[in-house]
PDB file of N, CA and C in Angstrom:
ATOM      1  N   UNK A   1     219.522 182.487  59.004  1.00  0.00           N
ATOM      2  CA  UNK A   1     219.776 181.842  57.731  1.00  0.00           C
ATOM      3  C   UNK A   1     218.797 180.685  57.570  1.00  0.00           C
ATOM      4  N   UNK A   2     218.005 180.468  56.606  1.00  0.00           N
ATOM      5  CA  UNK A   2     217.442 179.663  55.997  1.00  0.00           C
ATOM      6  C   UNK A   2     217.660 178.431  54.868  1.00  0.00           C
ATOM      7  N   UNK A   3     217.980 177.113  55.202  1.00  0.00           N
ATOM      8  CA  UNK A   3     218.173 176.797  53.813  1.00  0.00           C
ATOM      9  C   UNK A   3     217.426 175.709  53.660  1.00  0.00           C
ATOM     10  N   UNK A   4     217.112 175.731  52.056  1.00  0.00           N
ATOM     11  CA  UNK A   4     216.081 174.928  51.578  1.00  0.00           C
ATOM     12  C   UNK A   4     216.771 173.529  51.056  1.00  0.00           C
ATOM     13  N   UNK A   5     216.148 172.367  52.275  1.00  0.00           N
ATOM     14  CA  UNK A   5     215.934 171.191  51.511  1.00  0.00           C
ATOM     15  C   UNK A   5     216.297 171.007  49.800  1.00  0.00           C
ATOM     16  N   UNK A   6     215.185 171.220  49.468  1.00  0.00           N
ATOM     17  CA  UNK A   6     214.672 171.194  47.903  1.00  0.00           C
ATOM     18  C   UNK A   6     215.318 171.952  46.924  1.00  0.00           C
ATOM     19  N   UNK A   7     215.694 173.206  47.758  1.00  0.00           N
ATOM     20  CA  UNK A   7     216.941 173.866  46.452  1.00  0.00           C
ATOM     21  C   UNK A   7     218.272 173.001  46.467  1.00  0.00           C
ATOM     22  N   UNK A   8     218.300 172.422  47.907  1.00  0.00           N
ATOM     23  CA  UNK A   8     219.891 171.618  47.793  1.00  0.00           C
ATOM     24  C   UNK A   8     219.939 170.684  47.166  1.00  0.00           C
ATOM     25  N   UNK A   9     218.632 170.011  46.955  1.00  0.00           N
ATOM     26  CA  UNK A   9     218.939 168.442  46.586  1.00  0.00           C
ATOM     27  C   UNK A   9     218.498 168.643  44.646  1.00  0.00           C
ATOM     28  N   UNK A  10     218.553 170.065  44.564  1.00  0.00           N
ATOM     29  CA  UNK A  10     218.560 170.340  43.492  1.00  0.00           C
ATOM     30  C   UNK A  10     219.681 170.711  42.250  1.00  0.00           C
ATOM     31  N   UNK A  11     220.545 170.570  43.264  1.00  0.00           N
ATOM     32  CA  UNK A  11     222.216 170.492  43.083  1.00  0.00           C
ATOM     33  C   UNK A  11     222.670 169.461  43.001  1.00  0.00           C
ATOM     34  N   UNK A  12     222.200 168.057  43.254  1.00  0.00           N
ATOM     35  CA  UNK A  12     222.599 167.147  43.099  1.00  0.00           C
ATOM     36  C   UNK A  12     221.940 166.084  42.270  1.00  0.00           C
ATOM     37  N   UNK A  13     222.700 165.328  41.716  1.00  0.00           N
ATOM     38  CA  UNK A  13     224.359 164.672  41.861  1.00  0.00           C
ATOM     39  C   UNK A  13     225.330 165.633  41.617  1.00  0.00           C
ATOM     40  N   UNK A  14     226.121 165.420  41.625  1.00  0.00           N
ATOM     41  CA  UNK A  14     227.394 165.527  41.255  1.00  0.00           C
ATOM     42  C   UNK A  14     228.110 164.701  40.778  1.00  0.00           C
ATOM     43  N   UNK A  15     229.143 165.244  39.958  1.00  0.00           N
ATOM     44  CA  UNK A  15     230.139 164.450  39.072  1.00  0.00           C
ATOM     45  C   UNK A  15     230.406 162.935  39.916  1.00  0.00           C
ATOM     46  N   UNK A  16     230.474 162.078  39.088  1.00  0.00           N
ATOM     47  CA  UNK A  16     230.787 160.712  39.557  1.00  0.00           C
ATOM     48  C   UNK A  16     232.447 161.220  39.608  1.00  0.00           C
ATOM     49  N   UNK A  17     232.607 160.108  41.126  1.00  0.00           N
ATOM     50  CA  UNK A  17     234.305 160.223  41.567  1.00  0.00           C
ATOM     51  C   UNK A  17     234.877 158.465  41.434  1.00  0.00           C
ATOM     52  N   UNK A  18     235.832 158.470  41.488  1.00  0.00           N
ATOM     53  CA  UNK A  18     236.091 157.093  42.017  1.00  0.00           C
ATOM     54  C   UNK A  18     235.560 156.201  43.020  1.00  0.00           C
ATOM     55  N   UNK A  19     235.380 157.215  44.113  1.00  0.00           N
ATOM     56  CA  UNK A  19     235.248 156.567  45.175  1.00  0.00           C
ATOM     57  C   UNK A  19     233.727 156.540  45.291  1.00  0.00           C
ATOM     58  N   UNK A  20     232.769 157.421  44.679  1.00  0.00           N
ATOM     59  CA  UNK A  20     231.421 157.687  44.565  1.00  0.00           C
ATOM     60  C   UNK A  20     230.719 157.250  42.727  1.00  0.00           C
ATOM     61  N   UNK A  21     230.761 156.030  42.475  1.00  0.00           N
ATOM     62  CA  UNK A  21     230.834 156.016  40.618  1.00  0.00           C
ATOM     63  C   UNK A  21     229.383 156.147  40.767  1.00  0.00           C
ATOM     64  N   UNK A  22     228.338 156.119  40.846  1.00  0.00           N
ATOM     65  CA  UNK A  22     227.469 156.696  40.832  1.00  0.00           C
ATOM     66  C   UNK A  22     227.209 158.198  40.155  1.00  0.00           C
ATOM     67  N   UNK A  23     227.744 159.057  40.883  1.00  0.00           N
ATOM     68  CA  UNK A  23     227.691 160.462  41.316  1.00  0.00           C
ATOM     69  C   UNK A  23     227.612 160.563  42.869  1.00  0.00           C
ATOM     70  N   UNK A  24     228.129 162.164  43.214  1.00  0.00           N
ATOM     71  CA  UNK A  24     228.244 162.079  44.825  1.00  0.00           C
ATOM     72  C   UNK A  24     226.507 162.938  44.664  1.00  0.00           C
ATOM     73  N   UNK A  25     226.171 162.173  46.029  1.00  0.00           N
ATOM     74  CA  UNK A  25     224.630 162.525  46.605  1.00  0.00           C
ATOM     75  C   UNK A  25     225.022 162.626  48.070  1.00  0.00           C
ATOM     76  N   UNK A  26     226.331 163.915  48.113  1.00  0.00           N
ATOM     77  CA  UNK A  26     225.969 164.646  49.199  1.00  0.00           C
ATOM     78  C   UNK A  26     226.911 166.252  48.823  1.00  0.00           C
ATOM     79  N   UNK A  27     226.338 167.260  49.347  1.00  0.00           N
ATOM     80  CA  UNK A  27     226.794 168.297  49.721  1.00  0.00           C
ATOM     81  C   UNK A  27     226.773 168.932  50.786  1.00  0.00           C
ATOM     82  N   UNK A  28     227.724 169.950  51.013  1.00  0.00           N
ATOM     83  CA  UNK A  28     228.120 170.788  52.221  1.00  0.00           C
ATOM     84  C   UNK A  28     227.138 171.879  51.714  1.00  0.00           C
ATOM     85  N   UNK A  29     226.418 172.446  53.107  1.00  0.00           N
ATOM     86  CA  UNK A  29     225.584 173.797  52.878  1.00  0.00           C
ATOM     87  C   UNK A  29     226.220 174.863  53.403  1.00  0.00           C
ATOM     88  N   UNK A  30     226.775 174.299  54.750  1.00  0.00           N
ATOM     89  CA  UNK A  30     226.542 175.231  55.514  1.00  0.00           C
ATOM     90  C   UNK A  30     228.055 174.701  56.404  1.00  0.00           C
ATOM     91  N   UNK A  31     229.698 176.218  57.188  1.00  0.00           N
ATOM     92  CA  UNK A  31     230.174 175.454  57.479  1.00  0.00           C
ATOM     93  C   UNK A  31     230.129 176.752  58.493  1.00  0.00           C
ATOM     94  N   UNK A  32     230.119 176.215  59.904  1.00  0.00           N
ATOM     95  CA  UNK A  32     230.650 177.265  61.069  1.00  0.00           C
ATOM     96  C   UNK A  32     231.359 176.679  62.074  1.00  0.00           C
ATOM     97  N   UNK A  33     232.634 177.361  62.125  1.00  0.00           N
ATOM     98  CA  UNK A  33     233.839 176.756  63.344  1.00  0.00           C
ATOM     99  C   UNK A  33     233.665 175.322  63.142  1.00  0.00           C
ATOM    100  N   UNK A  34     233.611 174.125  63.439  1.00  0.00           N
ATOM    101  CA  UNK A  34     233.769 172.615  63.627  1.00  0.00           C
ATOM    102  C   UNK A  34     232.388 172.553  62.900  1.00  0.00           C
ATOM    103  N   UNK A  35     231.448 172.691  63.018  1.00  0.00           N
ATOM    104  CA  UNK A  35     230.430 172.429  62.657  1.00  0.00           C
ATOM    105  C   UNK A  35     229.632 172.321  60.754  1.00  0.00           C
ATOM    106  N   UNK A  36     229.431 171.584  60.741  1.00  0.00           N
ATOM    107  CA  UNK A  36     228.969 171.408  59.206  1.00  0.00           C
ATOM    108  C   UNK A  36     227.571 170.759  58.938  1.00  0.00           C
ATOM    109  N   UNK A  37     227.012 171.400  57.980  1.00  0.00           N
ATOM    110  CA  UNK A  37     225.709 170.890  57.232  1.00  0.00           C
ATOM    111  C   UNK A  37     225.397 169.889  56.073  1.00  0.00           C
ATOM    112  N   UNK A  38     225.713 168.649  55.773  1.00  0.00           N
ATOM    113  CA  UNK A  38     225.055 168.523  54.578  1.00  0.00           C
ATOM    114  C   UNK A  38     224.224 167.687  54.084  1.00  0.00           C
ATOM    115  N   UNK A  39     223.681 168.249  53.173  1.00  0.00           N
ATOM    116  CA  UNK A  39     222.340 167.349  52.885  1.00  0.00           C
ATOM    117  C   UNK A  39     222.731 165.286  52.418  1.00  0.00           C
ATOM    118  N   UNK A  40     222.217 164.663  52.215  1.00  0.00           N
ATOM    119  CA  UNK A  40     222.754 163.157  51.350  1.00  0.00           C
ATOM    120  C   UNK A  40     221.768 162.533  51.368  1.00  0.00           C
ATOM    121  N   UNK A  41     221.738 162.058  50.195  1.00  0.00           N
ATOM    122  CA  UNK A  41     220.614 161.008  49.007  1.00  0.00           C
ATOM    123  C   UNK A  41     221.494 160.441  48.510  1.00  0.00           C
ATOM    124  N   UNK A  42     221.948 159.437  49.060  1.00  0.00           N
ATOM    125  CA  UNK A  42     222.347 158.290  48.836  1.00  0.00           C
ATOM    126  C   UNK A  42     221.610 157.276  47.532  1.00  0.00           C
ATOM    127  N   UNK A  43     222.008 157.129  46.576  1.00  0.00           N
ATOM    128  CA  UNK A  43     221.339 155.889  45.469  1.00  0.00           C
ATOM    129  C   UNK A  43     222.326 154.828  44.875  1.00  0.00           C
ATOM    130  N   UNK A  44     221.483 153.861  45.077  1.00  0.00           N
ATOM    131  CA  UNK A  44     222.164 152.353  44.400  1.00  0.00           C
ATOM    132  C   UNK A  44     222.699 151.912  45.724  1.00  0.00           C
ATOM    133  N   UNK A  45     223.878 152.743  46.224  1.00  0.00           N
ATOM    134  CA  UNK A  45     224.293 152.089  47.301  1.00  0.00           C
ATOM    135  C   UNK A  45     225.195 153.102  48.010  1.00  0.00           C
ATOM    136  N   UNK A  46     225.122 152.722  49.503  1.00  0.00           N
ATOM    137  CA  UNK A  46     226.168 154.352  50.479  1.00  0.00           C
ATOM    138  C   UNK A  46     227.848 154.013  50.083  1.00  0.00           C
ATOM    139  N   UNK A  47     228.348 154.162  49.861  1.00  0.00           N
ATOM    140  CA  UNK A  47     230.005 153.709  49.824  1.00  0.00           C
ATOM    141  C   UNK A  47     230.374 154.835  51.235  1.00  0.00           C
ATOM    142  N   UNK A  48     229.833 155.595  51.827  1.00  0.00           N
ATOM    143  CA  UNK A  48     230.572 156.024  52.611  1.00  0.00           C
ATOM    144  C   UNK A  48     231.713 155.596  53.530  1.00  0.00           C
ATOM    145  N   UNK A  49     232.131 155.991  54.373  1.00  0.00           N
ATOM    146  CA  UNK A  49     233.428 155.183  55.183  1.00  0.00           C
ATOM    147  C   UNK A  49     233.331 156.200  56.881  1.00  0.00           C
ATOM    148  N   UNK A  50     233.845 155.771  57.327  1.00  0.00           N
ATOM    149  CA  UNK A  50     234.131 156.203  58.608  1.00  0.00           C
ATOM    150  C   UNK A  50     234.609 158.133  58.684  1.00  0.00           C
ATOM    151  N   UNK A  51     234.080 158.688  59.547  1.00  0.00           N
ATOM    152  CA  UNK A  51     234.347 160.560  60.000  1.00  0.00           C
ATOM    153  C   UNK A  51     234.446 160.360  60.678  1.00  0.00           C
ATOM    154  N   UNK A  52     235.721 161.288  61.021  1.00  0.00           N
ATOM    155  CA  UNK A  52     236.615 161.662  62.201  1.00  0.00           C
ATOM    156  C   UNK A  52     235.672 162.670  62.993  1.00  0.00           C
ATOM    157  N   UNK A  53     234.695 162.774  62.943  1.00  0.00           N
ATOM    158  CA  UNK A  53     233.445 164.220  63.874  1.00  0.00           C
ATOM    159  C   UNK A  53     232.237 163.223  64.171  1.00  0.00           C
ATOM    160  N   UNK A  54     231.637 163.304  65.521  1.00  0.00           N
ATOM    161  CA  UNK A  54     230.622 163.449  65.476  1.00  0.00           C
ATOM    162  C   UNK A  54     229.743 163.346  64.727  1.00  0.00           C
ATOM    163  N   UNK A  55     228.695 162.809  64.709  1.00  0.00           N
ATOM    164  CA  UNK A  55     227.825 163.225  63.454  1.00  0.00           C
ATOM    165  C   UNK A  55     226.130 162.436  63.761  1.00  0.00           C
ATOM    166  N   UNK A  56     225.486 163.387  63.477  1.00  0.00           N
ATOM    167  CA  UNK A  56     223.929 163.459  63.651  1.00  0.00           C
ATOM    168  C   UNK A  56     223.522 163.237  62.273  1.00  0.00           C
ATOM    169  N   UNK A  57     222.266 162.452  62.286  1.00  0.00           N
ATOM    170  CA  UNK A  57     221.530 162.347  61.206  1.00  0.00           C
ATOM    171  C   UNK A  57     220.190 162.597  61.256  1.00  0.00           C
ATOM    172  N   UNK A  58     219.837 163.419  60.894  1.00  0.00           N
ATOM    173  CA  UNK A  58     218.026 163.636  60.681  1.00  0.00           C
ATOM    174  C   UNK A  58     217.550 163.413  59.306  1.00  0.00           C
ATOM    175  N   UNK A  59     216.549 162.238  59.577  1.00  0.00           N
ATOM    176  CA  UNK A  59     215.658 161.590  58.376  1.00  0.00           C
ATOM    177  C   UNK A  59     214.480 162.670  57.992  1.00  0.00           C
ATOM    178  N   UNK A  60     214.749 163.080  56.573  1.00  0.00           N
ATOM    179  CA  UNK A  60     214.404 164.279  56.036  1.00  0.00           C
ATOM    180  C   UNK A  60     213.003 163.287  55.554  1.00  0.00           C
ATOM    181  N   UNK A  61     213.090 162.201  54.567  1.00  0.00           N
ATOM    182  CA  UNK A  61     212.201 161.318  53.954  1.00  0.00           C
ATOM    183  C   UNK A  61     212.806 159.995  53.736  1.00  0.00           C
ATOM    184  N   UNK A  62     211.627 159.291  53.933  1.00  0.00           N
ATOM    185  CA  UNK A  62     211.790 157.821  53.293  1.00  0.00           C
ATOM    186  C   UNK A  62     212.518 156.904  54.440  1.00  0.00           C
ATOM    187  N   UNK A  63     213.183 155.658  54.608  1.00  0.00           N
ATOM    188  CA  UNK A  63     213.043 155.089  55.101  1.00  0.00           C
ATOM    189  C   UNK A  63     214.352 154.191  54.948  1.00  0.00           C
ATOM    190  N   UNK A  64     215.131 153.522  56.164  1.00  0.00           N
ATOM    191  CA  UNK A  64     216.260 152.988  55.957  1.00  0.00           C
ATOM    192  C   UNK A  64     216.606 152.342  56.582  1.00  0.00           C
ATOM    193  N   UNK A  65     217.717 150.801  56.672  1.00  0.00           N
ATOM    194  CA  UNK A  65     218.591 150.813  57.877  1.00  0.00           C
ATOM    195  C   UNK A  65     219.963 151.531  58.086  1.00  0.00           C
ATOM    196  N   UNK A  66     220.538 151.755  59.505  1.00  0.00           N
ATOM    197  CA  UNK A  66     221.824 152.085  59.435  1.00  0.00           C
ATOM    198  C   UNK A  66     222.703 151.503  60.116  1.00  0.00           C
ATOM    199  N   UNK A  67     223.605 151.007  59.472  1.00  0.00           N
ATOM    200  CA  UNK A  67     224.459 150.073  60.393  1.00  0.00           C
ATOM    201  C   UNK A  67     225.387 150.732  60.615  1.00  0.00           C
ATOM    202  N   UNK A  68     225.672 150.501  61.802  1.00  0.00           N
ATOM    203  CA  UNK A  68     226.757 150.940  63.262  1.00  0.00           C
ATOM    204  C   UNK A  68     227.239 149.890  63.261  1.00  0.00           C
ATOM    205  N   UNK A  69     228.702 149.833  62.662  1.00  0.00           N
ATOM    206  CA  UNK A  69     229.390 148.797  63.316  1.00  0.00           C
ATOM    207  C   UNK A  69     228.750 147.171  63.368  1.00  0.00           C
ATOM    208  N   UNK A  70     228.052 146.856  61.959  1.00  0.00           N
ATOM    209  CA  UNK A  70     227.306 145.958  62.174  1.00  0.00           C
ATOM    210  C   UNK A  70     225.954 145.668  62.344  1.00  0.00           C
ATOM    211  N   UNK A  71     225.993 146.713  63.120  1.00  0.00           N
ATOM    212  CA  UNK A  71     224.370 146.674  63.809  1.00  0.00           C
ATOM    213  C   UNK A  71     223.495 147.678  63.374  1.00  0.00           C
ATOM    214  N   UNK A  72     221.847 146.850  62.788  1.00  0.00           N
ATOM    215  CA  UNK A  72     221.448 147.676  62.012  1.00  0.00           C
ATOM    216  C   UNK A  72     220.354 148.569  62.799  1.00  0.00           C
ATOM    217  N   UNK A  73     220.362 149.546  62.347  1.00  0.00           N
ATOM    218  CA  UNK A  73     219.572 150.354  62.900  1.00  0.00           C
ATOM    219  C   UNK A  73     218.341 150.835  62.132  1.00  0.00           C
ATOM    220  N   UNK A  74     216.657 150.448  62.154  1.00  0.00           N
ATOM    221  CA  UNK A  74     216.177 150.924  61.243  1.00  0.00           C
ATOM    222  C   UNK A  74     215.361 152.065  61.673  1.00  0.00           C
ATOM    223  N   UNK A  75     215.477 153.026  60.448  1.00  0.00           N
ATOM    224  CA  UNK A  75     214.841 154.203  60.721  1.00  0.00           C
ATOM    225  C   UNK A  75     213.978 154.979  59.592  1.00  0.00           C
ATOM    226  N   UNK A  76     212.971 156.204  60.104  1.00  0.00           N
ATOM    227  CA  UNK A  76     212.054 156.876  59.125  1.00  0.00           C
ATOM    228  C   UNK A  76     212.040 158.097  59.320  1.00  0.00           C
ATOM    229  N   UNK A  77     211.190 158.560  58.563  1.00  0.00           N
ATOM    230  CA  UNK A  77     211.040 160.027  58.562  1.00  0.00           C
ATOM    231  C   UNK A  77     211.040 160.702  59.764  1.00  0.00           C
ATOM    232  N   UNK A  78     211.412 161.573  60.377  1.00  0.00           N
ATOM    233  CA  UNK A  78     210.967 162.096  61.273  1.00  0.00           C
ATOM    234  C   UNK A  78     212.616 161.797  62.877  1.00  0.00           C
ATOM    235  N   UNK A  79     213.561 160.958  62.153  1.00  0.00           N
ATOM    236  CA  UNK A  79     213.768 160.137  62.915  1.00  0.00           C
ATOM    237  C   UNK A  79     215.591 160.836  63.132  1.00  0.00           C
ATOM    238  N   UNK A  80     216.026 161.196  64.379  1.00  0.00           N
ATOM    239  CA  UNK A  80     217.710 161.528  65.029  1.00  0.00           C
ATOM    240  C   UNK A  80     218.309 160.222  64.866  1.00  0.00           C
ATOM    241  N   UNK A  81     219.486 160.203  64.360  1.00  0.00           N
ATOM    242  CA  UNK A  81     220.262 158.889  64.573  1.00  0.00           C
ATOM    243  C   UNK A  81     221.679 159.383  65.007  1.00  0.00           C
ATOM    244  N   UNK A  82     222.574 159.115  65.790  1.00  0.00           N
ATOM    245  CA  UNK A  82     223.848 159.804  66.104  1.00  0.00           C
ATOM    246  C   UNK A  82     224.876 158.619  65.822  1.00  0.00           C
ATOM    247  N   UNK A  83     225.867 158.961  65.341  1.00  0.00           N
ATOM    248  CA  UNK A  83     227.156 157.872  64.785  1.00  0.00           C
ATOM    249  C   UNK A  83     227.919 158.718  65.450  1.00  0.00           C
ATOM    250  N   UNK A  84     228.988 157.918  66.637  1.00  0.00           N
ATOM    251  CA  UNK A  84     230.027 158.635  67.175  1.00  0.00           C
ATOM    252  C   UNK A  84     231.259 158.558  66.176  1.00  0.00           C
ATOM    253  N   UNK A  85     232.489 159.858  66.395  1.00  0.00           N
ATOM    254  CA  UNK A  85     233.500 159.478  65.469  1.00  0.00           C
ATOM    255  C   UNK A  85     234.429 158.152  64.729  1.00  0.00           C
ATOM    256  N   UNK A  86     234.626 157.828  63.763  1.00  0.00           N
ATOM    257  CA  UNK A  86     235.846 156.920  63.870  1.00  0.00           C
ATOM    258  C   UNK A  86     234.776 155.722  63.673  1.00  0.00           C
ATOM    259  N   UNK A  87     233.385 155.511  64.160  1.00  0.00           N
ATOM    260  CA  UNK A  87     232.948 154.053  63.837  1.00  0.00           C
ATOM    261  C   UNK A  87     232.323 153.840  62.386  1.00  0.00           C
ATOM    262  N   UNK A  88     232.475 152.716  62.013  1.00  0.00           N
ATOM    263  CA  UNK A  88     231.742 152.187  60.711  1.00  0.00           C
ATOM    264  C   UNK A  88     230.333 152.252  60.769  1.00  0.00           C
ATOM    265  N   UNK A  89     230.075 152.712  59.587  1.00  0.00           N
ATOM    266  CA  UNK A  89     228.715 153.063  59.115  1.00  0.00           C
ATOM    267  C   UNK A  89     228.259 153.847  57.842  1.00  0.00           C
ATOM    268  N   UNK A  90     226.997 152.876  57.217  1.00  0.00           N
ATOM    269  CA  UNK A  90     226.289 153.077  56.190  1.00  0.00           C
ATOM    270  C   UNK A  90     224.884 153.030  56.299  1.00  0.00           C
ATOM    271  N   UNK A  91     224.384 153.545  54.627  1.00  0.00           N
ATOM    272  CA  UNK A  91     222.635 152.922  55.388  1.00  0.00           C
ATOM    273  C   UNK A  91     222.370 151.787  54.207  1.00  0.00           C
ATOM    274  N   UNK A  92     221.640 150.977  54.645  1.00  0.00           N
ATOM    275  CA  UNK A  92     221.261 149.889  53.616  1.00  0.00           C
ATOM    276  C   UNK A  92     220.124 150.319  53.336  1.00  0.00           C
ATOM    277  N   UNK A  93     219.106 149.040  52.267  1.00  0.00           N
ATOM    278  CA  UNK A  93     218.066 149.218  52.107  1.00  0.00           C
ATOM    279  C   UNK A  93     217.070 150.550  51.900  1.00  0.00           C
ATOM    280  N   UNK A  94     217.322 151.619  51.892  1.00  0.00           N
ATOM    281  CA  UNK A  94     216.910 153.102  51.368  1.00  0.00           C
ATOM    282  C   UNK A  94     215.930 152.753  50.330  1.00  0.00           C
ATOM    283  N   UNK A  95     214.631 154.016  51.079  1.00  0.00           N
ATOM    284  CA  UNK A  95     213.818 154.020  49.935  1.00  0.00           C
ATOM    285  C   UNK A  95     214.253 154.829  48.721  1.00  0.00           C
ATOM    286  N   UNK A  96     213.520 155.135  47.531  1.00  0.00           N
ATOM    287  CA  UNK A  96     214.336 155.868  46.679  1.00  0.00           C
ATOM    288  C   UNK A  96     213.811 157.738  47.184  1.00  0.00           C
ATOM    289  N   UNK A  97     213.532 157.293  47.924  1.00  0.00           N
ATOM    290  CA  UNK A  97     212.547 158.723  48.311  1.00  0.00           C
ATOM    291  C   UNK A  97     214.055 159.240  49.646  1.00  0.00           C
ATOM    292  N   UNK A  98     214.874 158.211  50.166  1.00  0.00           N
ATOM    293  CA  UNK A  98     215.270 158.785  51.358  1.00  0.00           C
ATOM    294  C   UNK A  98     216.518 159.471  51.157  1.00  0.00           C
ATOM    295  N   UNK A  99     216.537 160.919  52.271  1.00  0.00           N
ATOM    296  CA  UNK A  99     217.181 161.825  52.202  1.00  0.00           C
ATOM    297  C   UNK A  99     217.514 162.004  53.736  1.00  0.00           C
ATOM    298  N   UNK A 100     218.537 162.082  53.984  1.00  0.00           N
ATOM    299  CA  UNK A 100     218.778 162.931  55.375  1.00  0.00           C
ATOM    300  C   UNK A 100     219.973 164.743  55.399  1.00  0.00           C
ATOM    301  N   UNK A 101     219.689 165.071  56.630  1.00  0.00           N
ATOM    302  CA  UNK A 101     220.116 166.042  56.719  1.00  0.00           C
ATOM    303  C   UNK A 101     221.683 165.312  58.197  1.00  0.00           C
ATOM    304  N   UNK A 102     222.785 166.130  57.618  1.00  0.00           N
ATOM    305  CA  UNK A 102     223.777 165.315  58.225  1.00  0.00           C
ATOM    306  C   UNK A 102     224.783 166.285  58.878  1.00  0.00           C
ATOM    307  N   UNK A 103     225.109 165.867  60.275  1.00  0.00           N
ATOM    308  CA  UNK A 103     225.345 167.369  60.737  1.00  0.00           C
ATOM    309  C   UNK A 103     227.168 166.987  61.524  1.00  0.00           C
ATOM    310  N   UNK A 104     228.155 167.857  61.162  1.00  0.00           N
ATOM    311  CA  UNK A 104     228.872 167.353  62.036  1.00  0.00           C
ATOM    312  C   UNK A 104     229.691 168.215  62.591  1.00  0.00           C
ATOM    313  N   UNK A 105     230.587 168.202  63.661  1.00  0.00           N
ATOM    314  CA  UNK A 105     230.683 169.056  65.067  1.00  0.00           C
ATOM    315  C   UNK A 105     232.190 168.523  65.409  1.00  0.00           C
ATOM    316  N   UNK A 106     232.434 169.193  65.866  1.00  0.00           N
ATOM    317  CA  UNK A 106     233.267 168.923  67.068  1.00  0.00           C
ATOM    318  C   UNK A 106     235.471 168.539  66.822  1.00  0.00           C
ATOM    319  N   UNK A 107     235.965 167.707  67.975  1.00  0.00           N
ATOM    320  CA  UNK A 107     236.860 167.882  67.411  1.00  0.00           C
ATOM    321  C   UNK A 107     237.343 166.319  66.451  1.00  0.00           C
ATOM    322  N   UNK A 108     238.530 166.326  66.018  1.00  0.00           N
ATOM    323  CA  UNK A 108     238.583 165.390  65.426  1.00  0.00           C
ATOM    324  C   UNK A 108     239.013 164.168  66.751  1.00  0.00           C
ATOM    325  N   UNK A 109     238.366 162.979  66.179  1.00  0.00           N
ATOM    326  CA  UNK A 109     238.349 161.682  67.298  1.00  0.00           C
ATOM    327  C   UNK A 109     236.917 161.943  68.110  1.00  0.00           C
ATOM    328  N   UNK A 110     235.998 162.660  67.750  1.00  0.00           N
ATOM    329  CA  UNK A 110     234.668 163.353  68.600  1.00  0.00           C
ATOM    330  C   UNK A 110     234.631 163.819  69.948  1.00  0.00           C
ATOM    331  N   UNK A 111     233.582 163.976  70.461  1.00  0.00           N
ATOM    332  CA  UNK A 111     233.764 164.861  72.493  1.00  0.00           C
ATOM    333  C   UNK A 111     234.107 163.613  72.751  1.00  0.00           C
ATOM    334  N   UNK A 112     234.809 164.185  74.106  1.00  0.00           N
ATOM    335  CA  UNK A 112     234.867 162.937  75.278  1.00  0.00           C
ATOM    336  C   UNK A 112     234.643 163.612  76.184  1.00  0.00           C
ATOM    337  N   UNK A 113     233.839 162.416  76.667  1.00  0.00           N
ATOM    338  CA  UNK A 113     232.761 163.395  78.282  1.00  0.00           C
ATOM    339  C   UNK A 113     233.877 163.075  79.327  1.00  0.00           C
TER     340      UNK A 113
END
């Protein structure tokens, strides 16, 4: 299976929600057993909130910080960022160009080694 970047983010926005007044700038692509795909272009600002999974981020374009719990993390193209379950986190500062690909797994409360 193949899926395209550029056709996904061609689907978006989506309808503004309450919790997203903007419009939402993320979708699900792709879902297998625990595991999920979705793209997010975040604009104006992340309102996201805390996931109960795991979750990987790969910087598709552009450029950002991400705060963990406070702590910012800055990152670019090219770039893995991992947020364990349950902690706080957003990205600040986003170029208008930035997109990541957002991946999440596992069970709810994330692995424990």
């Amino acid at each position: 299976m193949v899926i395209s970047l550029q056709d996904t983010l061609s689907n978006l926005p989506l309808p503004a929600t309450p919790k997203w007044p903007h419009g939402v700038w993320d979708i699900e692509v792709l879902k297998h057993g625990t595991m999920s795909l979705i793209a997010y272009k975040p604009t104006v600002q992340d309102f996201q909130t805390t996931h109960e999974q795991d979750e990987l981020y790969i910087v598709m374009a552009g450029v950002a910080d991400l705060i963990i719990e406070g702590i910012p993390h800055a990152c670019k193209t090219g770039d893995a960022l991992f947020v364990p379950a349950l902690k706080n986190h957003r990205f600040e500062n986003f170029s208008d160009d930035f997109v990541v690909w957002a991946i999440f797994w596992g069970p709810k409360g994330g692995e424990r080694i």
